[in-house]
Protein backbone atom coordinates (compact mmCIF):
# COMPACT_ATOMS: atom_id res chain seq x y z
CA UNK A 1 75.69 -140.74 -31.49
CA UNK A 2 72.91 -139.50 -29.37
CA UNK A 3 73.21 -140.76 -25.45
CA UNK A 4 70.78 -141.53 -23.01
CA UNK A 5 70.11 -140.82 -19.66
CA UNK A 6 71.54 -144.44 -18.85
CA UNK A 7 74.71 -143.63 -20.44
CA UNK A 8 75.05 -140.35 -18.95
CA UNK A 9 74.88 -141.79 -15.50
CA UNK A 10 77.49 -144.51 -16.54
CA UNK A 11 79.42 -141.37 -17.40
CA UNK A 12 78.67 -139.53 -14.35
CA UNK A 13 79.14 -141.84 -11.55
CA UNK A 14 82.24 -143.56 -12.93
CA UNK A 15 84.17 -139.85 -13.43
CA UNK A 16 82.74 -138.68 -9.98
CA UNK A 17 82.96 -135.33 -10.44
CA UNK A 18 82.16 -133.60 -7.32
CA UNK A 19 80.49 -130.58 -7.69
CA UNK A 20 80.89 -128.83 -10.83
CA UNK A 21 79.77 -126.74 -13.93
CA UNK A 22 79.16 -129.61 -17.00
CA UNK A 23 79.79 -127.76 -20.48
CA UNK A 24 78.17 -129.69 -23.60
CA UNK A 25 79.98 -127.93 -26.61
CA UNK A 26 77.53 -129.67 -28.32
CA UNK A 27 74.17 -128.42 -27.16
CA UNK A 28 76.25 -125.35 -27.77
CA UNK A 29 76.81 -125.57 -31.09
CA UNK A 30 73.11 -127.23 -31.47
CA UNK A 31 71.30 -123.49 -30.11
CA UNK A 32 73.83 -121.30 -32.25
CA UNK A 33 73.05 -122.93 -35.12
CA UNK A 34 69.13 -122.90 -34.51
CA UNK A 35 69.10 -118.95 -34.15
CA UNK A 36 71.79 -118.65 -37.23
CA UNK A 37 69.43 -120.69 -39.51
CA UNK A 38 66.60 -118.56 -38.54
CA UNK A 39 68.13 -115.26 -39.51
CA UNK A 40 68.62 -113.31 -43.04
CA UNK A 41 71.94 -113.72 -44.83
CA UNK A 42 72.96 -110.13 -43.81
CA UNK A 43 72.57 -110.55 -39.71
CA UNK A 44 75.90 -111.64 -38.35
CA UNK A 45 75.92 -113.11 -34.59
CA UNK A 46 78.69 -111.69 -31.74
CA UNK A 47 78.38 -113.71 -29.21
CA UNK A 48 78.19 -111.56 -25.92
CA UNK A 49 81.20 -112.80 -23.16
CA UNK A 50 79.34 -111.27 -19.71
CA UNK A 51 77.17 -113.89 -20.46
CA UNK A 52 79.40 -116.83 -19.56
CA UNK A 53 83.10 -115.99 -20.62
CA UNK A 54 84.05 -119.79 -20.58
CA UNK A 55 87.12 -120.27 -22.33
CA UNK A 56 86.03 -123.36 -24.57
CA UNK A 57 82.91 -121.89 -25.24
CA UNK A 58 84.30 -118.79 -26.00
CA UNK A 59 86.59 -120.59 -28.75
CA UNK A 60 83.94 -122.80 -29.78
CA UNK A 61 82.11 -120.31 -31.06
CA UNK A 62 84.59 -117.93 -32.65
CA UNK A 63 85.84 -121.67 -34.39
CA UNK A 64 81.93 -121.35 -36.20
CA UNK A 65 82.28 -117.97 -37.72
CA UNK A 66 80.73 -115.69 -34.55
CA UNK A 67 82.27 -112.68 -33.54
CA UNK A 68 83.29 -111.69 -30.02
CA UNK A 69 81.46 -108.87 -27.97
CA UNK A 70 83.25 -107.23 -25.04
CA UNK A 71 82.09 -104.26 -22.49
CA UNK A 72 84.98 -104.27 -20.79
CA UNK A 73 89.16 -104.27 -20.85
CA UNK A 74 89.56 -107.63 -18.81
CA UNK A 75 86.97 -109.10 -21.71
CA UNK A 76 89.22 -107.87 -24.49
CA UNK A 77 91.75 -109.53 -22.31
CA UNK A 78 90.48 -112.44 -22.23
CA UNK A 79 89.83 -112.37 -26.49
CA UNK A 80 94.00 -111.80 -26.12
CA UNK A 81 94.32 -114.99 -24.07
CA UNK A 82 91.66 -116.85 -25.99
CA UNK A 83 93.20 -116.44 -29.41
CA UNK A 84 90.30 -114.35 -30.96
CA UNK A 85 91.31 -112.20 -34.07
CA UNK A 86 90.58 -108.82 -32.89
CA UNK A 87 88.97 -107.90 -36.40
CA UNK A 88 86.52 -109.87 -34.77
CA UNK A 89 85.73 -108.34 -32.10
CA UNK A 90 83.02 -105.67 -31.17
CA UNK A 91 83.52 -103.54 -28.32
CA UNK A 92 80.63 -102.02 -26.28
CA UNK A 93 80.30 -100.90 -22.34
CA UNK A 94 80.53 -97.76 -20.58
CA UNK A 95 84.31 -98.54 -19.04
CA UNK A 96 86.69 -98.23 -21.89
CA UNK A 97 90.25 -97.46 -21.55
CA UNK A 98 93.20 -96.25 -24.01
CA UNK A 99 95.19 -99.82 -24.30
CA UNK A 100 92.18 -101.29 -25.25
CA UNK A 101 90.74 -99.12 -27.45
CA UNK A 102 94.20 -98.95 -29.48
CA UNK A 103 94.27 -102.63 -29.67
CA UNK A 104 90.81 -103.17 -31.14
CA UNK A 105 90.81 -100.56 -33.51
CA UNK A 106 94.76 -100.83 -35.03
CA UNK A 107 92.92 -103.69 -35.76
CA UNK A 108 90.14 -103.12 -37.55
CA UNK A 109 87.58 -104.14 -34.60
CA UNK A 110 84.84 -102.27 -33.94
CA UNK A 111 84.44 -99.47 -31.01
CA UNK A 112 81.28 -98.34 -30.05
CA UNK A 113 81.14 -95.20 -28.30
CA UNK A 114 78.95 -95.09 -24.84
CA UNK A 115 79.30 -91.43 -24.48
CA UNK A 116 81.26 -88.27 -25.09
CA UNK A 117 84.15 -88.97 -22.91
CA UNK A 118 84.26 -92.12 -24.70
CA UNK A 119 84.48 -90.91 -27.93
CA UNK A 120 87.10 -88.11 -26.57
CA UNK A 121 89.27 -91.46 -25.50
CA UNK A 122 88.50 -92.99 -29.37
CA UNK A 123 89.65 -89.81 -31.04
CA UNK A 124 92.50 -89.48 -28.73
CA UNK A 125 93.61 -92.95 -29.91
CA UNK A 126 93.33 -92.64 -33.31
CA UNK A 127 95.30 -89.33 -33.66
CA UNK A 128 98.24 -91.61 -32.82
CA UNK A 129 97.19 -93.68 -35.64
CA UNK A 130 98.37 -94.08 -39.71
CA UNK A 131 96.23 -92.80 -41.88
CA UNK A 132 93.34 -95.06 -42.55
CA UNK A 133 89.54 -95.74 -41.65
CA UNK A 134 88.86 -97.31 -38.10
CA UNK A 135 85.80 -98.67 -37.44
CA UNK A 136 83.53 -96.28 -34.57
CA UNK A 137 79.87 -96.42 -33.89
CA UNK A 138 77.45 -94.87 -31.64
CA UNK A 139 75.64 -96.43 -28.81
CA UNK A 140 71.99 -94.87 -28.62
CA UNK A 141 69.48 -94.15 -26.12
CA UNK A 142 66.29 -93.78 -28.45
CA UNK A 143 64.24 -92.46 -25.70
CA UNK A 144 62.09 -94.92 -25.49
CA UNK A 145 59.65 -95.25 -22.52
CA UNK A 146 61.96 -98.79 -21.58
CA UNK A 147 64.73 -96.46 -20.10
CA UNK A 148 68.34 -97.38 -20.38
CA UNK A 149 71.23 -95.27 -18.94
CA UNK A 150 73.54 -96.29 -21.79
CA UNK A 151 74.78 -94.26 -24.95
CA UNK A 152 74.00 -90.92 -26.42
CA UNK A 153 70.28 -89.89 -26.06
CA UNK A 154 68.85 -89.12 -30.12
CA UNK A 155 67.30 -86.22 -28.38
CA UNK A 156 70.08 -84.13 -27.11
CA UNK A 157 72.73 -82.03 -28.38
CA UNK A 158 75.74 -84.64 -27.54
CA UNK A 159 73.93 -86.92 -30.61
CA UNK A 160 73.83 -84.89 -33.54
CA UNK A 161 77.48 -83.60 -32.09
CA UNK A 162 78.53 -87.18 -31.50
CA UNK A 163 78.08 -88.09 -35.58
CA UNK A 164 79.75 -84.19 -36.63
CA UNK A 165 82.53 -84.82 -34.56
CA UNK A 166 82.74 -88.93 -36.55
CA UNK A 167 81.91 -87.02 -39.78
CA UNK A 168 84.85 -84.90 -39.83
CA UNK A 169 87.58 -86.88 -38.47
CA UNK A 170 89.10 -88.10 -41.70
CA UNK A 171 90.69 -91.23 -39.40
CA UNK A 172 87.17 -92.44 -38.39
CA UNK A 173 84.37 -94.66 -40.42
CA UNK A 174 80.49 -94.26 -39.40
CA UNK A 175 80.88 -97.98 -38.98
CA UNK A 176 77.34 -98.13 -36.63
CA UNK A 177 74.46 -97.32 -34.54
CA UNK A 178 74.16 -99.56 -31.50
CA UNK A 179 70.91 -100.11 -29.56
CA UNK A 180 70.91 -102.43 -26.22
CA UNK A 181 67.43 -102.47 -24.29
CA UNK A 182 66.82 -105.59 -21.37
CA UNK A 183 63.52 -106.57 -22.20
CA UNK A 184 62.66 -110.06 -24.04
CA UNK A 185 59.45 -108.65 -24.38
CA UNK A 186 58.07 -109.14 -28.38
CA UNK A 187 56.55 -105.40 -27.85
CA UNK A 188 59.78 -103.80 -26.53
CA UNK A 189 61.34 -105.21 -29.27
CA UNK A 190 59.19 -103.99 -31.87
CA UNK A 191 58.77 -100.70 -30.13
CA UNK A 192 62.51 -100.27 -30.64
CA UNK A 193 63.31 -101.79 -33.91
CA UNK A 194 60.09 -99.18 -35.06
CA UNK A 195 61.66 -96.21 -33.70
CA UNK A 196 65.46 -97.27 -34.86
CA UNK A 197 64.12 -97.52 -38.53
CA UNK A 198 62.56 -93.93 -38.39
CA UNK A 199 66.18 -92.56 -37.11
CA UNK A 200 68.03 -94.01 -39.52
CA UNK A 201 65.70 -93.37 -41.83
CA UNK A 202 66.32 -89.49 -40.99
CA UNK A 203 69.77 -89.43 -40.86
CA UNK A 204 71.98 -87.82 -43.54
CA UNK A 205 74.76 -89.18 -42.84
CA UNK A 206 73.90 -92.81 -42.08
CA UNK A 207 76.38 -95.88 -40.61
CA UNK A 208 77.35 -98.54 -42.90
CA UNK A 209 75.55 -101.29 -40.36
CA UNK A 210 73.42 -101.62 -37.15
CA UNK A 211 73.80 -103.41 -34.13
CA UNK A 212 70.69 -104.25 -32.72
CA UNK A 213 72.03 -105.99 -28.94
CA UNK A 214 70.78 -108.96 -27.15
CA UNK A 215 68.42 -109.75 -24.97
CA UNK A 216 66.63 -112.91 -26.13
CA UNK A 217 65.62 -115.46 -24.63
CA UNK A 218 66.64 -119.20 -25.09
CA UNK A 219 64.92 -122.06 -26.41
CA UNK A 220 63.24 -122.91 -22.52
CA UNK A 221 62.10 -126.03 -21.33
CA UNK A 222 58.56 -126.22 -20.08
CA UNK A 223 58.83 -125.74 -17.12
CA UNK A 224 61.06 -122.45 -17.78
CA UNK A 225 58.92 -121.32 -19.60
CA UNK A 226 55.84 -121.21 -17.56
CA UNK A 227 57.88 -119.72 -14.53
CA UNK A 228 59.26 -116.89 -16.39
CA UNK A 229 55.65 -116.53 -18.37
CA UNK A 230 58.00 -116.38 -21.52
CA UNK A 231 56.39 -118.40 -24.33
CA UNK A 232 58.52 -120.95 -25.72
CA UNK A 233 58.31 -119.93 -29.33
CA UNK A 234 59.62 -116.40 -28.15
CA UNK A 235 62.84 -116.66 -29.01
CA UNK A 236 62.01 -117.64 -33.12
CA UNK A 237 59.21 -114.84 -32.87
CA UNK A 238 62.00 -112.37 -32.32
CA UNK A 239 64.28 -114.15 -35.20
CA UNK A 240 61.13 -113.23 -37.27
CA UNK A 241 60.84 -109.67 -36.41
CA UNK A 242 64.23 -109.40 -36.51
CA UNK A 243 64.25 -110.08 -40.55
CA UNK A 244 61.56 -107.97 -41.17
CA UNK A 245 63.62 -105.00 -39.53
CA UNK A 246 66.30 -106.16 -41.96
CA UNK A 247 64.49 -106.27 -44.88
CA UNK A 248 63.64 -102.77 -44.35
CA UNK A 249 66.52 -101.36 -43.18
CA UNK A 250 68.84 -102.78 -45.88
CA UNK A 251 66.46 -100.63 -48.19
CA UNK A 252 67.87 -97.73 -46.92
CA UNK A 253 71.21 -98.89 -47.63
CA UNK A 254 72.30 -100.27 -44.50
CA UNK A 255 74.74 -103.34 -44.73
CA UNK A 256 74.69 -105.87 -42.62
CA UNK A 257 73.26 -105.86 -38.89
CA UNK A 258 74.72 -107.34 -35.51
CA UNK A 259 73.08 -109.22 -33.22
CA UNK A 260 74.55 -110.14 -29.65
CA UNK A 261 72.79 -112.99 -27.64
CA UNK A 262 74.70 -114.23 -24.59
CA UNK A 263 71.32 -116.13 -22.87
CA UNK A 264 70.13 -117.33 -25.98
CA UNK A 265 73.40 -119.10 -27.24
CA UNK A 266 74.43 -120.30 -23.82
CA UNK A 267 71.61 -120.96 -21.55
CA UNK A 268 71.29 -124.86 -22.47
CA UNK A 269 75.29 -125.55 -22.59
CA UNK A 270 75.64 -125.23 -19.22
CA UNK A 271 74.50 -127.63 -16.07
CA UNK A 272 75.53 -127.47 -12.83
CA UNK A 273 75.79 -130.64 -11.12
CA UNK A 274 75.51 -131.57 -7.45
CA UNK A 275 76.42 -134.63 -5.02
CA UNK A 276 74.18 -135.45 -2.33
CA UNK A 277 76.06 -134.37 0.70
CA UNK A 278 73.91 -134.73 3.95
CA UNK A 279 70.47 -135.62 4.48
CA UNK A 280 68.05 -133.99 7.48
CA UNK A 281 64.86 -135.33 7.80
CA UNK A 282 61.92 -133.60 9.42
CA UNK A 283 58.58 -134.85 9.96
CA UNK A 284 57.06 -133.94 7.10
CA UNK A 285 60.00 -133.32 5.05
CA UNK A 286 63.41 -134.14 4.02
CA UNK A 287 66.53 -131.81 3.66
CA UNK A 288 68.73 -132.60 0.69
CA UNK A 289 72.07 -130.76 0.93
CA UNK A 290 73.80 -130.97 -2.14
CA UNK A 291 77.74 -130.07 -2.49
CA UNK A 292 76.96 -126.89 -4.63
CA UNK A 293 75.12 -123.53 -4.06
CA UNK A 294 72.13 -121.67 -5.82
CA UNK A 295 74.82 -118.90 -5.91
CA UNK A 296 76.55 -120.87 -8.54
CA UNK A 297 73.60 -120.39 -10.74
CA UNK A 298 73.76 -116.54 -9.99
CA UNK A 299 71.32 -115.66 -7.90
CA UNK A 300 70.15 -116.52 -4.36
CA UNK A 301 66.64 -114.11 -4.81
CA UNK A 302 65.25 -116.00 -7.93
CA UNK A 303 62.38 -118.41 -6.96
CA UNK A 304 63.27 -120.45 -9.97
CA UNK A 305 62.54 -124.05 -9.59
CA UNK A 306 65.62 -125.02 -12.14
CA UNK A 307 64.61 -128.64 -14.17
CA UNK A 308 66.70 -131.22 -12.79
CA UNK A 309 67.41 -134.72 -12.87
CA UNK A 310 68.49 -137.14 -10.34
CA UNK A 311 71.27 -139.60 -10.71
CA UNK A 312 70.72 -142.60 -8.62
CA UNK A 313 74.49 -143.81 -7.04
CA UNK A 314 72.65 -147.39 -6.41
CA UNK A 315 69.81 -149.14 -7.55
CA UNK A 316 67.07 -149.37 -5.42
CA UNK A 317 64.86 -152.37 -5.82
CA UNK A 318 61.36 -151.18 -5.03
CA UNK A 319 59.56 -147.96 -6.44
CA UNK A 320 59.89 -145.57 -4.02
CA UNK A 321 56.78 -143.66 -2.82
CA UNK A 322 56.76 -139.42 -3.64
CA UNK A 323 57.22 -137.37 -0.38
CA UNK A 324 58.39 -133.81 -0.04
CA UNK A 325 61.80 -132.39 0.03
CA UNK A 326 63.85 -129.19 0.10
CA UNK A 327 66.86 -129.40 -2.18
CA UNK A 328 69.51 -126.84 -0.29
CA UNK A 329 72.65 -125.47 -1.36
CA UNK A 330 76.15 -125.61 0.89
CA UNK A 331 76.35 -122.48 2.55
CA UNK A 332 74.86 -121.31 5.72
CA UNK A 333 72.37 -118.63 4.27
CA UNK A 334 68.84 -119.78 4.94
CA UNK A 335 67.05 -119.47 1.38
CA UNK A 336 70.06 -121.32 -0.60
CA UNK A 337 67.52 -123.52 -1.54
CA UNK A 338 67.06 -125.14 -5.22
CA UNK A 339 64.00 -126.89 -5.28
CA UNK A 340 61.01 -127.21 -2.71
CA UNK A 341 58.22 -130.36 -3.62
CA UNK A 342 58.15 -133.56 -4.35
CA UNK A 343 60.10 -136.31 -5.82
CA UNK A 344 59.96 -139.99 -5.42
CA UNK A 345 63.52 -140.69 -3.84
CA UNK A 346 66.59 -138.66 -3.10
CA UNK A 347 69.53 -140.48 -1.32
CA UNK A 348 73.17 -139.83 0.07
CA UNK A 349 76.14 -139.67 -3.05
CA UNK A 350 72.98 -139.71 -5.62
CA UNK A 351 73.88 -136.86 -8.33
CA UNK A 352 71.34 -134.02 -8.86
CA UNK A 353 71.75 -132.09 -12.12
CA UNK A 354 70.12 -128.62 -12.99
CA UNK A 355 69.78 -127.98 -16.67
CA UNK A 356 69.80 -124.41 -18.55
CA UNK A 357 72.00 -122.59 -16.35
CA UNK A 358 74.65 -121.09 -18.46
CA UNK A 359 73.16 -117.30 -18.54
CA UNK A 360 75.33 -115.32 -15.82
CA UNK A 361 76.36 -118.44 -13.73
CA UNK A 362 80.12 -119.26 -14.09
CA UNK A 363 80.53 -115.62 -14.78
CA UNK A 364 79.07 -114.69 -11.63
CA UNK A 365 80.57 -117.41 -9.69
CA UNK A 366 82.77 -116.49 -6.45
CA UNK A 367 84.59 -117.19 -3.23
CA UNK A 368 82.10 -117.29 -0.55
CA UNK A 369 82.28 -120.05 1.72
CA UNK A 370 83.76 -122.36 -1.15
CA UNK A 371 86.19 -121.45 -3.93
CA UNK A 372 84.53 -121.19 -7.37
CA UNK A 373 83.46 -124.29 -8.63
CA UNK A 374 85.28 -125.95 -11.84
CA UNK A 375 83.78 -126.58 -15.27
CA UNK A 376 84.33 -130.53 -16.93
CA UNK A 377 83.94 -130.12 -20.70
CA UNK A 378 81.64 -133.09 -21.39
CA UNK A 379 82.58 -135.79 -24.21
CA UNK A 380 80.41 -134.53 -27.73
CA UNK A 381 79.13 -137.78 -27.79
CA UNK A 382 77.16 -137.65 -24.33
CA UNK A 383 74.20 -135.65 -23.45
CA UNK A 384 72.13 -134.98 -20.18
């Protein structure tokens, strides 16, 4: 049953939360299964944990068949503690030690290699090993003009080197080629997925799949959307280019490919929500301060004016009139500020609650001032 905002206000004021992170494990579930039901057969979703490495939307997601990627040994720990199957797991990132490499790979994860040194740790490991095939791949920089200072440049020595040394240990399977850029741009994408094809394409000895990253956007709201300058059909323009690279590349005998969204799969499952706190008004303004900060949502340098709703603690009997407020967070840095305009009406213990704010927000969450905020998993049958 679908909820309205009436009934999440019920909701809201009678649990009183406080400040907090909500988590809606169903507008969750709703994104992952958009961009799944936009993509070829063949393209399997990892879910990337830096994104927001939420326990219960960690789980949620490994419960629906998506795998777990890691760049890091406290992620794989946290895959230990969350009860992922380590089969499932992919593990990326520059910072790789020897405990968890072995654990991933005895088994049968996957272990991309950032570098040389990393693949001198992965070989390392697997000497210790039984004889078998472990899953390694390559992380690439294709030397694109979009730099990245991640995995083994195609045009060097350490490349060609890097798939010799994976061709001759009898241990090791050329499980894949790994490609990570930062831009949600449609032409960086193409650009890379263009230049990816004619490598492969090239290779002798080729991987069995390809792992193509994130770095998508989510499905934005409006007003997102014209902020950012993204357009809101970006994300499902990607999802098509992204099965046209498959189509091809699977010609040339390539298996199945990766994909790793973080932003696109959790953006929307995440709000944070605020209580009115204080009010200061000015003469030609009002000063919200709300119980939470904009460093809970990251970032204090974004100019981001997040969508929000506000939830009123009483009635009020007339329409109030629009005047202009500043929407602040609770610490004592001057441009902690959430929102700066209009609105009709903003009063002491009302709730305000931004929307879309589960890319790099409870992972980046911290101690200043106030200890990091908690997260209230939200009943599946009420939305915001």
């Amino acid at each position: 049953m679908t909820q309205n905002k009436k009934d999440f206000r019920t909701w809201l004021l009678k649990t009183d939360p406080g400040g907090c992170y909500l988590f809606s494990k169903s507008k969750l579930l709703k994104d992952f299964n958009y961009i799944k039901s936009n993509l070829e057969n063949n393209i399997i979703l990892a879910y990337s944990y830096k994104t927001n490495f939420y326990k219960e939307l960690c789980k949620a997601l490994n419960e629906v068949g998506c795998l777990s990627e890691v760049v890091s040994p406290s992620e794989v720990e946290c895959t230990i503690g969350y009860g992922i199957n380590p089969k499932d797991i992919i593990y990326n990132g520059p910072n790789k030690d020897l405990t968890s490499i072995k654990y991933v790979l005895e088994n049968y994860g996957l272990v991309n290699a950032d570098s040389p040194s990393d693949l001198d740790l992965i070989e390392k490991v697997v000497e210790t090993f039984p004889d078998d095939l472990y899953r390694v791949g390559l992380r690439l920089d294709l030397g694109l003009t979009e730099k990245t200072r991640f995995g083994f440049n195609i045009n060097s020595n350490y490349f060609n080197e890097a798939i010799s040394r994976i061709k001759n240990n009898k241990k090791i399977r050329f499980d894949c080629i790994h490609i990570h850029y930062p831009s949600r741009n449609l032409n960086s994408l193409e650009a890379r997925l263009k230049n990816l094809f004619d490598l492969i394409d090239s290779l002798e000895d080729k991987p069995e799949n390809i792992d193509l990253g994130g770095s998508y956007s989510s499905l934005l709201s409006e007003a997102l959307s014209e902020q950012l300058n993204i357009p809101r059909d970006n994300l499902l323009n990607s999802l098509r280019m992204i099965n046209k690279f498959s189509k091809q590349i699977t010609s040339i005998g390539i298996k199945k490919i990766f994909l790793e969204p973080g932003t696109a799969i959790a953006s929307n499952s995440f709000s944070l929500c605020g209580k009115v706190c204080s009010i200061n008004n000015r003469e030609n303004y009002t000063i919200v301060n709300l119980n939470v900060s904009k460093m809970n949502i990251g970032n204090l340098d974004n100019n981001l004016n997040y969508p929000f709703k506000v939830y009123k603690s009483e009635k009020e009997l007339n329409k109030a009139k629009q005047k202009d407020y500043l929407i602040c967070g609770n610490t004592c840095i001057e441009k902690d500020i959430f929102y700066s305009g209009n609105y009709s009406s903003i009063l002491l213990g009302d709730y305000i609650v931004f929307e879309g704010v589960g890319s790099y927000s409870f992972s980046f969450d911290n101690f200043f001032i106030n200890k990091p905020l908690k997260v209230i998993n939200l009943p599946c049958e009420i939305y915001f």
